[in-house]
C-alpha atoms as a PDB file:
ATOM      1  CA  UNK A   1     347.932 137.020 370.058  1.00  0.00           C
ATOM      2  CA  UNK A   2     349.455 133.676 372.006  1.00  0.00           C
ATOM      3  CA  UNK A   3     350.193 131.307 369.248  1.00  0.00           C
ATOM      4  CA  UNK A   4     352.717 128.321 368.880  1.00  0.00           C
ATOM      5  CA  UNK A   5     353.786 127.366 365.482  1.00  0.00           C
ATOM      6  CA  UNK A   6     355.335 123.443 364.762  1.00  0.00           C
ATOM      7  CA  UNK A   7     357.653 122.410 362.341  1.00  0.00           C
ATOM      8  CA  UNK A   8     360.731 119.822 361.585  1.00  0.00           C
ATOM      9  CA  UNK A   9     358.327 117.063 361.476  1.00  0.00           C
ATOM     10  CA  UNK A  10     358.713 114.334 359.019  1.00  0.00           C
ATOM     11  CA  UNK A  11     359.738 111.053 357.563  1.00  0.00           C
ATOM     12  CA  UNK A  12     363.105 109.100 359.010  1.00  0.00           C
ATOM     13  CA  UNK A  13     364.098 105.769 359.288  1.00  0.00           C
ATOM     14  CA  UNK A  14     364.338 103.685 362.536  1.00  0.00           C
ATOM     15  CA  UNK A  15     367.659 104.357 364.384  1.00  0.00           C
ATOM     16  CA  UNK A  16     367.553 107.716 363.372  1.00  0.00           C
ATOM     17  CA  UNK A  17     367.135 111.813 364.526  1.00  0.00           C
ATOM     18  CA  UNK A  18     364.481 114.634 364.111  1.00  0.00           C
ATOM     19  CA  UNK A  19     364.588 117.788 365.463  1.00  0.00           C
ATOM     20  CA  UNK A  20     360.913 119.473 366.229  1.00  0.00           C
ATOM     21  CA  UNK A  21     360.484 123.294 366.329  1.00  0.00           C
ATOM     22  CA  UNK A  22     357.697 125.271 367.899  1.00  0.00           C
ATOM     23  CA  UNK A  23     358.279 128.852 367.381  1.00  0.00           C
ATOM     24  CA  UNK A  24     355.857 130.811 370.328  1.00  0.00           C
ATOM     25  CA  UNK A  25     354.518 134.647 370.196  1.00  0.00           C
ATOM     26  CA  UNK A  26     352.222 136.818 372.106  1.00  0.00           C
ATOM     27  CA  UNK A  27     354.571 135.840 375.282  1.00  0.00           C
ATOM     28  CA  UNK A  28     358.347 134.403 376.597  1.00  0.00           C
ATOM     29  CA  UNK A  29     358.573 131.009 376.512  1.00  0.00           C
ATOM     30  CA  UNK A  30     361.086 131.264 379.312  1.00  0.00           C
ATOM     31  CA  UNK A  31     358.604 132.360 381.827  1.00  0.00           C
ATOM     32  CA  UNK A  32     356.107 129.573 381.063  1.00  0.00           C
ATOM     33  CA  UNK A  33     356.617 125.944 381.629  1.00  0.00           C
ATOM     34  CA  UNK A  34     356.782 124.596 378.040  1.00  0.00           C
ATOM     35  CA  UNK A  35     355.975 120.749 376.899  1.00  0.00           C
ATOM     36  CA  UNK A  36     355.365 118.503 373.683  1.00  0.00           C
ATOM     37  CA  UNK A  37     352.971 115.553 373.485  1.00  0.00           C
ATOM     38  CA  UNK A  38     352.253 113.110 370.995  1.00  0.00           C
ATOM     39  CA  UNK A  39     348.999 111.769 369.023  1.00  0.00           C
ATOM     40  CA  UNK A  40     349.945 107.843 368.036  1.00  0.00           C
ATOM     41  CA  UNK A  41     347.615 106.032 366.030  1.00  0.00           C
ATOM     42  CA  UNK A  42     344.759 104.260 368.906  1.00  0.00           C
ATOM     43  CA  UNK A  43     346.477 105.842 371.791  1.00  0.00           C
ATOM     44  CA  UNK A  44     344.928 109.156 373.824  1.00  0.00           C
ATOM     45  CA  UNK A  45     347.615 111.970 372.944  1.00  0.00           C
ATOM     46  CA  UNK A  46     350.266 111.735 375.787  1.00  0.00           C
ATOM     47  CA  UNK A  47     352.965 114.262 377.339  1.00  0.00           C
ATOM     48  CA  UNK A  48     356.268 113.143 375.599  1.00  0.00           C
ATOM     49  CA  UNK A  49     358.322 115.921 377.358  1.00  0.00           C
ATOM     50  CA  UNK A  50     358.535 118.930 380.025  1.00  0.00           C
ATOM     51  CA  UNK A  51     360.495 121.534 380.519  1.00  0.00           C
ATOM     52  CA  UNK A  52     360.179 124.307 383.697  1.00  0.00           C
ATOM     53  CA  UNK A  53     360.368 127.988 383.704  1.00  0.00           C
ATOM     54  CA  UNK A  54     363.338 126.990 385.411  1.00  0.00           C
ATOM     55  CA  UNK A  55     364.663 124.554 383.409  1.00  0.00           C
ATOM     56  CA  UNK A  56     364.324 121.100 384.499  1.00  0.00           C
ATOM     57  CA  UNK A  57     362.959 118.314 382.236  1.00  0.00           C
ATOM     58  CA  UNK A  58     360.972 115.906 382.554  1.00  0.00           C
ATOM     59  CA  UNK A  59     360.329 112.717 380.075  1.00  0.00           C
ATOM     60  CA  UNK A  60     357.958 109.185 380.469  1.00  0.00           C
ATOM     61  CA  UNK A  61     359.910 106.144 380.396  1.00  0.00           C
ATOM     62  CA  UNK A  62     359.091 105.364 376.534  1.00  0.00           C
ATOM     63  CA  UNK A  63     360.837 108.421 375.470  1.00  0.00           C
ATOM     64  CA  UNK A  64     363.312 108.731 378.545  1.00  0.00           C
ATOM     65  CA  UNK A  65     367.288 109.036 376.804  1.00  0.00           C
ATOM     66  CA  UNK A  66     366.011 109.650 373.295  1.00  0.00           C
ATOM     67  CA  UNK A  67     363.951 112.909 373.666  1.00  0.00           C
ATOM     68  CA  UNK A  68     365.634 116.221 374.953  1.00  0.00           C
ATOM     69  CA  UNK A  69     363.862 119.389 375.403  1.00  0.00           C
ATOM     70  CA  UNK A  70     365.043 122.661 375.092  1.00  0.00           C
ATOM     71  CA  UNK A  71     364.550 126.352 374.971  1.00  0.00           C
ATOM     72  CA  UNK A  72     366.268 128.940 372.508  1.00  0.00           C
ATOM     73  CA  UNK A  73     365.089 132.242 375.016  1.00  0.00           C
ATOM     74  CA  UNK A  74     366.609 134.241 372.134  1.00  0.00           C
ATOM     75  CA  UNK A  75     364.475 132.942 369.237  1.00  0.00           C
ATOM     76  CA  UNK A  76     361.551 132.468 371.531  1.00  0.00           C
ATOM     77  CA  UNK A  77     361.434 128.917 370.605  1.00  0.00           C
ATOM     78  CA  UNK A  78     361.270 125.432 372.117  1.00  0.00           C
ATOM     79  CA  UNK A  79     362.923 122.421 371.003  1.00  0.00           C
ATOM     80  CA  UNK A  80     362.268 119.043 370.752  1.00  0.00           C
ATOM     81  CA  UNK A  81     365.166 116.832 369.810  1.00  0.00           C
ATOM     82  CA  UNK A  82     364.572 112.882 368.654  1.00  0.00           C
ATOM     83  CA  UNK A  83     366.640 110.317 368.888  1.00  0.00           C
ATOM     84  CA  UNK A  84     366.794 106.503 367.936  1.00  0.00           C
ATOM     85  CA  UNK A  85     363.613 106.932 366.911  1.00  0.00           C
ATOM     86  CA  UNK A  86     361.464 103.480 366.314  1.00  0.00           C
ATOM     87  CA  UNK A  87     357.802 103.177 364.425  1.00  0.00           C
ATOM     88  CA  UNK A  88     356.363 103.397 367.875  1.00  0.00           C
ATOM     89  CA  UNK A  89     357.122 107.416 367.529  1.00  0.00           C
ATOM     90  CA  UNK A  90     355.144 107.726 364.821  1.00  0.00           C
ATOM     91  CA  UNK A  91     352.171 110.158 365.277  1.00  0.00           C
ATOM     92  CA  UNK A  92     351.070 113.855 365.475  1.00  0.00           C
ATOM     93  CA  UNK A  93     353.660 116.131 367.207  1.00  0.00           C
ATOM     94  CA  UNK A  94     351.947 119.085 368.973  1.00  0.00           C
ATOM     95  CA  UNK A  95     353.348 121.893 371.314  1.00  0.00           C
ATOM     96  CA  UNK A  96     352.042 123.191 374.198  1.00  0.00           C
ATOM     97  CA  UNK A  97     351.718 126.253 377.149  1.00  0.00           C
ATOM     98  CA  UNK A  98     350.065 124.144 379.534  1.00  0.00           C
ATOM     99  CA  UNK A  99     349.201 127.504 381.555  1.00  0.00           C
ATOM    100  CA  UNK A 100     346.116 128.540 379.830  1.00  0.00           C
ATOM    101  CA  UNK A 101     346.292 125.294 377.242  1.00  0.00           C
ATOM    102  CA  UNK A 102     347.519 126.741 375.039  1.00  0.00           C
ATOM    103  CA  UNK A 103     348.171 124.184 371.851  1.00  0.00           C
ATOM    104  CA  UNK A 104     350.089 124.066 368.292  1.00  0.00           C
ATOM    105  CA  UNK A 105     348.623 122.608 365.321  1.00  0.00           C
ATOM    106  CA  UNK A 106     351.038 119.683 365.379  1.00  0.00           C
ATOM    107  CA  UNK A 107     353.253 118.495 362.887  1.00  0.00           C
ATOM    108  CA  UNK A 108     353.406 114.645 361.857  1.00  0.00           C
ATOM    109  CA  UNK A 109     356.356 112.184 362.375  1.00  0.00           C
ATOM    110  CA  UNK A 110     356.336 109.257 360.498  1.00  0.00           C
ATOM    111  CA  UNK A 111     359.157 106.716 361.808  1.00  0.00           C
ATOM    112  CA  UNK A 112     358.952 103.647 358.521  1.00  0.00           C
ATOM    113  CA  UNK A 113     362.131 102.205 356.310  1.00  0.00           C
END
């Protein structure tokens, strides 16, 4: 069964770092191009980061220098590390195998003081 699992989500401050797990099975992450999008309060849910099979990234402008994504092939999961993270990050979290949509249930990052 294909499934993608979140976690790591959770409260921080502004200024400061999350990292965001999502833990794949039924298939290799590193054959699949991998991504995580966001689900911010009023907004449509948007593609935060991308990552090819082959393993180049790419990020929006808003997230651009503070978001890098990554693979572990050996744990079969992807990554998504935060940085300098501001209230405008706040939202639902969610994985995804865009071949064949595949989609996590999302874990929530709340960005507050």
């Amino acid at each position: 069964q294909v499934q993608l699992v979140e976690s790591g989500g959770g409260l921080v401050q502004p200024g400061g770092s999350l990292r965001l797990s999502c833990e794949a099975s039924g298939f290799t992450v590193s054959g699949y191009a991998m991504a995580w999008h966001r689900q911010t309060p009023g907004k449509e849910r948007e593609l935060v980061a991308l990552i090819a099979s082959g393993g180049h990234s790419n990020y929006p402008d808003s997230v651009r220098g503070r978001f890098t994504i990554s693979v572990d092939s050996a744990k079969n999961t992807v990554y998504l590390h935060m940085a300098n993270l501001n209230p405008d990050d706040t939202g639902v979290y969610y994985c995804k195998r865009p071949t064949g949509s595949i989609w996590g249930q999302g874990t929530q990052v709340t960005v507050s003081s």
